[in-house]
C-alpha atoms as a PDB file:
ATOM      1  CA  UNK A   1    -145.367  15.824  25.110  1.00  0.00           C
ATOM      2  CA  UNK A   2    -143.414  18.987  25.859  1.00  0.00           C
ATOM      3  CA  UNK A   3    -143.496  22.457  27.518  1.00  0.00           C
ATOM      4  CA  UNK A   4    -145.251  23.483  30.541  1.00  0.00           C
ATOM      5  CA  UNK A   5    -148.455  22.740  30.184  1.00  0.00           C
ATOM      6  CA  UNK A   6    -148.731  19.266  29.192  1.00  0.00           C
ATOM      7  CA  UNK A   7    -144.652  17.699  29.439  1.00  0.00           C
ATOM      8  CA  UNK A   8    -142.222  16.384  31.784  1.00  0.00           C
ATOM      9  CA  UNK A   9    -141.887  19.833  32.870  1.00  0.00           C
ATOM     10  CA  UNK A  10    -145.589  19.707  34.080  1.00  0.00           C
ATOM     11  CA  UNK A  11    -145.407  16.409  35.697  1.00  0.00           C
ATOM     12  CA  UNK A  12    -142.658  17.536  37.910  1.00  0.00           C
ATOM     13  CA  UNK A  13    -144.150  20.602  38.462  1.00  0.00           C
ATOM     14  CA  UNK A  14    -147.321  18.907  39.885  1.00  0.00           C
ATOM     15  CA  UNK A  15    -145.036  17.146  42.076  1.00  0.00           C
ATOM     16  CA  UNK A  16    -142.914  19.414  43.386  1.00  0.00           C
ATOM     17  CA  UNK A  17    -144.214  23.407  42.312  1.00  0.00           C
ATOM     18  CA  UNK A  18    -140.901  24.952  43.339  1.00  0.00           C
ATOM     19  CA  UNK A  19    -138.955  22.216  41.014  1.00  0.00           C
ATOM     20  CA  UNK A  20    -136.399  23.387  38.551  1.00  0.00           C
ATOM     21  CA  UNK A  21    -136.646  22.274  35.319  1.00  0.00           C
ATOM     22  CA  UNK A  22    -134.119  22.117  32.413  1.00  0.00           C
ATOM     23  CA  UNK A  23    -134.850  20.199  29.546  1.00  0.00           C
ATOM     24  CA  UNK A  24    -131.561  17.704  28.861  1.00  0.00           C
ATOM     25  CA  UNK A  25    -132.054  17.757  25.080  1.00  0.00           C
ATOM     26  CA  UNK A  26    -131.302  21.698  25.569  1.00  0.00           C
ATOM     27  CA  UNK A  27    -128.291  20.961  27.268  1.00  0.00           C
ATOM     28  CA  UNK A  28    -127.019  18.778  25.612  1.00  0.00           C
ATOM     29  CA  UNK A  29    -127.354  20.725  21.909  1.00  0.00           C
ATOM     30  CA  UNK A  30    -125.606  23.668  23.772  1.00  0.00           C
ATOM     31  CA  UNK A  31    -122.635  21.074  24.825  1.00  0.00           C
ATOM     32  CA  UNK A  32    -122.091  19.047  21.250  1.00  0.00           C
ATOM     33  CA  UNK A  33    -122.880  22.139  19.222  1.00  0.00           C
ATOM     34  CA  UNK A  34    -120.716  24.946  21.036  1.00  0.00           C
ATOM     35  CA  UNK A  35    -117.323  24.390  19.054  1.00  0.00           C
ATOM     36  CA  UNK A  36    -119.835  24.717  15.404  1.00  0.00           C
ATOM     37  CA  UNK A  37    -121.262  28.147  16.878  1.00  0.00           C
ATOM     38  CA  UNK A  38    -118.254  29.349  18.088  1.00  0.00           C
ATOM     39  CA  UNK A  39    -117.197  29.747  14.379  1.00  0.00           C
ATOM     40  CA  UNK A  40    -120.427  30.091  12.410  1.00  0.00           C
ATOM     41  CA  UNK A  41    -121.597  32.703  14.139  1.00  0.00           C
ATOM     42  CA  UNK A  42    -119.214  34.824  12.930  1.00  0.00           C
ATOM     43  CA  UNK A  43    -118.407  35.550   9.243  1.00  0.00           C
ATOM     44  CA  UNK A  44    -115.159  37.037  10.210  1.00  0.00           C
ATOM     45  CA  UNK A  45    -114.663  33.633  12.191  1.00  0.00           C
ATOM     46  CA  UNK A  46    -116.063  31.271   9.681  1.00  0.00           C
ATOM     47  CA  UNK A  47    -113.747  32.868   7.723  1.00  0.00           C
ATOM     48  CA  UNK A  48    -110.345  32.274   9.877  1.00  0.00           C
ATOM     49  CA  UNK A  49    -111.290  28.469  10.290  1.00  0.00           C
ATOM     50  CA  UNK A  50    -111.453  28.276   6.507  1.00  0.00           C
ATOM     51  CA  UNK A  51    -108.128  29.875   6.786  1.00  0.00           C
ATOM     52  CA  UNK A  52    -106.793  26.458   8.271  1.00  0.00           C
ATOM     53  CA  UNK A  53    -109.106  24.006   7.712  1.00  0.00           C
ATOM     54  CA  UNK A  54    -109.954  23.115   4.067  1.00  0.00           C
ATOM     55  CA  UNK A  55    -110.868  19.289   4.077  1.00  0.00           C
ATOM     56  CA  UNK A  56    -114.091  18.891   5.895  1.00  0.00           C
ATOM     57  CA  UNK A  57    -115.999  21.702   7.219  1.00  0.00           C
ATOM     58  CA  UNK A  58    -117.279  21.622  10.993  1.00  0.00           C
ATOM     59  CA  UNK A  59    -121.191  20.564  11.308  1.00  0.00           C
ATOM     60  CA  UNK A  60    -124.271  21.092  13.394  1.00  0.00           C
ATOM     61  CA  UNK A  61    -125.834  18.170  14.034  1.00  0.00           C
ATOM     62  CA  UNK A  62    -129.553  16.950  14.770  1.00  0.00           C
ATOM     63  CA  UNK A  63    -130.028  15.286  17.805  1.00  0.00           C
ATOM     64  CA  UNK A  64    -132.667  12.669  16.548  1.00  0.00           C
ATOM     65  CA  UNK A  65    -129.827  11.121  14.104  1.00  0.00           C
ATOM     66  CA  UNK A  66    -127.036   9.176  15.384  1.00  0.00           C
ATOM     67  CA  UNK A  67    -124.705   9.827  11.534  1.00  0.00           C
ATOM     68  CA  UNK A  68    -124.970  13.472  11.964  1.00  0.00           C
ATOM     69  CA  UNK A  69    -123.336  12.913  15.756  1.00  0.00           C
ATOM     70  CA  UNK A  70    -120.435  11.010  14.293  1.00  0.00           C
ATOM     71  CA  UNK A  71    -120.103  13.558  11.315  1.00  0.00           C
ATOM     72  CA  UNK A  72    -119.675  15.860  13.305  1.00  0.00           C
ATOM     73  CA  UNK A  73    -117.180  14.324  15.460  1.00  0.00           C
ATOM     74  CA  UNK A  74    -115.460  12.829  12.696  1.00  0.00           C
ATOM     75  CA  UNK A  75    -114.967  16.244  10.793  1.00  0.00           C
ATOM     76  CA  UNK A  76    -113.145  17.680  13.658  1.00  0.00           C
ATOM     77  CA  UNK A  77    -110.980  14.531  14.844  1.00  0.00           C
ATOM     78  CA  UNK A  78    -109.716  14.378  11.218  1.00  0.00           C
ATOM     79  CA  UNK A  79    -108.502  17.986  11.029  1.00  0.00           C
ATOM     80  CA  UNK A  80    -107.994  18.567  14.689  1.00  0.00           C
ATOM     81  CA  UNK A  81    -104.130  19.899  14.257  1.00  0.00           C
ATOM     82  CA  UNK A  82    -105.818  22.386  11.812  1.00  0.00           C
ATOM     83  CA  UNK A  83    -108.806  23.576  13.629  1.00  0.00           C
ATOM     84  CA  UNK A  84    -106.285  23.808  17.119  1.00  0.00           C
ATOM     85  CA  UNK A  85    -104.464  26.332  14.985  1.00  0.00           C
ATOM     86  CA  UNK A  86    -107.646  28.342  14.171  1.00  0.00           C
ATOM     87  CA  UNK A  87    -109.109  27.941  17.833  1.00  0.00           C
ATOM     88  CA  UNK A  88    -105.270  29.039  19.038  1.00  0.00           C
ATOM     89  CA  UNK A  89    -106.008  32.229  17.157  1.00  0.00           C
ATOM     90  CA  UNK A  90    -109.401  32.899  18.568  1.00  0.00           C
ATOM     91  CA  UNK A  91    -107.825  31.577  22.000  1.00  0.00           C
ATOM     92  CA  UNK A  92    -110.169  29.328  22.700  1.00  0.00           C
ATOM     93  CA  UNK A  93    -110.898  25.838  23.220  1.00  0.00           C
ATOM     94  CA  UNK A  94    -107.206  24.946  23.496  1.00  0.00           C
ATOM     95  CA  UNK A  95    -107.321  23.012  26.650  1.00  0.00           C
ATOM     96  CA  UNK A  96    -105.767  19.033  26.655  1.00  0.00           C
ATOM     97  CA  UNK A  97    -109.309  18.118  27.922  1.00  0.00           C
ATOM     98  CA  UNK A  98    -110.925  19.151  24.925  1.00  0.00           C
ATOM     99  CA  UNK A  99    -108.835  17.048  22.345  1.00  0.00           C
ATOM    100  CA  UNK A 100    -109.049  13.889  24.692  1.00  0.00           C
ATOM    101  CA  UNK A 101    -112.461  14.245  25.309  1.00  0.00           C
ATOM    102  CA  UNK A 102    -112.832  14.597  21.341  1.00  0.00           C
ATOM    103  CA  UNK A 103    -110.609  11.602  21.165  1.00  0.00           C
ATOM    104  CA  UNK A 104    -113.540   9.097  23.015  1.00  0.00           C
ATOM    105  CA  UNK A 105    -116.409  10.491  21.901  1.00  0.00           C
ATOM    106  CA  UNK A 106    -115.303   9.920  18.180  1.00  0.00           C
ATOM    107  CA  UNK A 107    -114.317   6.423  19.290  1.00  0.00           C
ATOM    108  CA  UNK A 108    -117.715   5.982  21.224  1.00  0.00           C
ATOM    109  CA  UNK A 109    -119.662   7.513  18.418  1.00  0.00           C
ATOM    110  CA  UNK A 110    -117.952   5.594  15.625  1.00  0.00           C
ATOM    111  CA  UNK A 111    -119.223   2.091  17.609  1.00  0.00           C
ATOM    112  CA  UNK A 112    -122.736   3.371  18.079  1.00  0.00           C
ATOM    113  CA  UNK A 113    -122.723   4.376  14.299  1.00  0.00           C
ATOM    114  CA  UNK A 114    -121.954   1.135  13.216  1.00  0.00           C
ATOM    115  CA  UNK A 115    -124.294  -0.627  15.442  1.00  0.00           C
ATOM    116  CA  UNK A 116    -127.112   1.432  14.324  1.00  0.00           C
ATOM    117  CA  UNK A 117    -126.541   1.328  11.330  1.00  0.00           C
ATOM    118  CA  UNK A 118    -126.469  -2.371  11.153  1.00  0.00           C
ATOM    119  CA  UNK A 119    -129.673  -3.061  13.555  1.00  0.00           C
ATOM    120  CA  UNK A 120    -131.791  -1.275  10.755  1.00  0.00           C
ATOM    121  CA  UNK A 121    -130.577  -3.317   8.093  1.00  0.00           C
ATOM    122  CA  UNK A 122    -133.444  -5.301   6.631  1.00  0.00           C
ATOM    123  CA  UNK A 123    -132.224  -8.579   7.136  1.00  0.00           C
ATOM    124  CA  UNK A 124    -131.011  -8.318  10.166  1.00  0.00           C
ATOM    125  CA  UNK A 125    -131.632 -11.207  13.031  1.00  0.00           C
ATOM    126  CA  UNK A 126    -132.797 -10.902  16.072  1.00  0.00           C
ATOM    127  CA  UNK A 127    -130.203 -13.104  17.461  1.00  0.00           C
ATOM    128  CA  UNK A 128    -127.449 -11.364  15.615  1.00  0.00           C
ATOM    129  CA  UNK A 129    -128.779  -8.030  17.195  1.00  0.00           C
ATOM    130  CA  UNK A 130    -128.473  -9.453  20.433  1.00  0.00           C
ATOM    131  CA  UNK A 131    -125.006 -10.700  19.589  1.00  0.00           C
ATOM    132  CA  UNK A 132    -124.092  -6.820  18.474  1.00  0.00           C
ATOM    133  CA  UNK A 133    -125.575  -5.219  20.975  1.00  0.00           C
ATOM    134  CA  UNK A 134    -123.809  -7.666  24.064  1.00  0.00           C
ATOM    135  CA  UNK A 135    -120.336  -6.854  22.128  1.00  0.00           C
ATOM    136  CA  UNK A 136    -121.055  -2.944  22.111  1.00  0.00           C
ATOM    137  CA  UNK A 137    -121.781  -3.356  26.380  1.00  0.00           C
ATOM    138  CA  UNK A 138    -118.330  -5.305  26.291  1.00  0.00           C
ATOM    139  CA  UNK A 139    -116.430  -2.267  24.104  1.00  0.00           C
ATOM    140  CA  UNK A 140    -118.026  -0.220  26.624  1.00  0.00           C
ATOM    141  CA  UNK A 141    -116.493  -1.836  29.526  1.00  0.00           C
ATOM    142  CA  UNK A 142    -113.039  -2.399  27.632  1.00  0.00           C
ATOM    143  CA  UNK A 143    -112.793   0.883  26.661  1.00  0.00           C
ATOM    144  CA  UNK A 144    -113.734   2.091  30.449  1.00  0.00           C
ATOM    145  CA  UNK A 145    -110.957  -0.069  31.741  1.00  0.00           C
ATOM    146  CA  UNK A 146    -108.348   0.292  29.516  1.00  0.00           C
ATOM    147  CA  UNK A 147    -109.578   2.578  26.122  1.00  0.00           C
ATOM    148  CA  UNK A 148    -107.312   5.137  27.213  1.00  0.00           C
ATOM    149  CA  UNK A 149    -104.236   2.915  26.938  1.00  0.00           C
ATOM    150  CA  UNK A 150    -105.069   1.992  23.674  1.00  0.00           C
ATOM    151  CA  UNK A 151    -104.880   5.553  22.258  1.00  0.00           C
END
């Protein structure tokens, strides 16, 4: 169910009429996505990050599948000294924030990955799901108390 006439957008609309509405899903393409755009938008951009980075190339991803998020993440963590010098160039993107933030989500992703990947096995249990999915809640709250310290 999406859109206006029939979605979540219509739902709160009926609620509220002078609601504003922004789907998340759009927001949060525009946030994982920006750093592919930014270069393959541009030929003459595209171009400069092959200039430094000739390993992995960066990816889109699709927001229904979990492997594209941590391909996507993983193709920038492994040649982030290379695509800093390309970004340094364009001037952008060269904050500390950015590379941290990079940094966790890579090590978030790559737990979620594995997870997945492993709850759709075919013989998997449903008390060895359980089992997985109480140890990803504890690497959550690990990593929120002291993840940073283990960098």
């Amino acid at each position: 169910m999406r859109g206006k006439h029939q979605g979540v957008q219509k739902r709160l609309l009926d609620v509220n009429p002078r609601a504003f509405y922004m789907p998340c899903g759009l927001l949060s393409d525009m946030a994982n996505s920006s750093l592919y755009n930014v270069f393959a938008n541009s030929a003459k951009r595209w171009n400069l990050l092959l200039e430094y980075v000739d390993d992995l190339t960066l990816k889109s991803f699709r927001v229904t599948r979990w492997e594209s998020r941590i391909e996507s993440v993983k193709a920038i963590r492994t040649q982030a000294p290379k695509i800093r010098d390309a970004l340094m160039k364009l001037v952008e993107f060269s904050i500390f924030e950015f590379i941290l933030s990079l940094v966790i989500w890579h090590d978030i992703l790559h737990k979620i990955n594995f997870l997945s990947k492993n709850l759709q096995s075919e013989d998997m249990r449903l008390d060895v799901a359980i089992t997985s999915l109480k140890g990803l809640v504890s690497f959550f709250e690990n990593y929120r108390e002291s993840g940073l310290h283990q960098l």
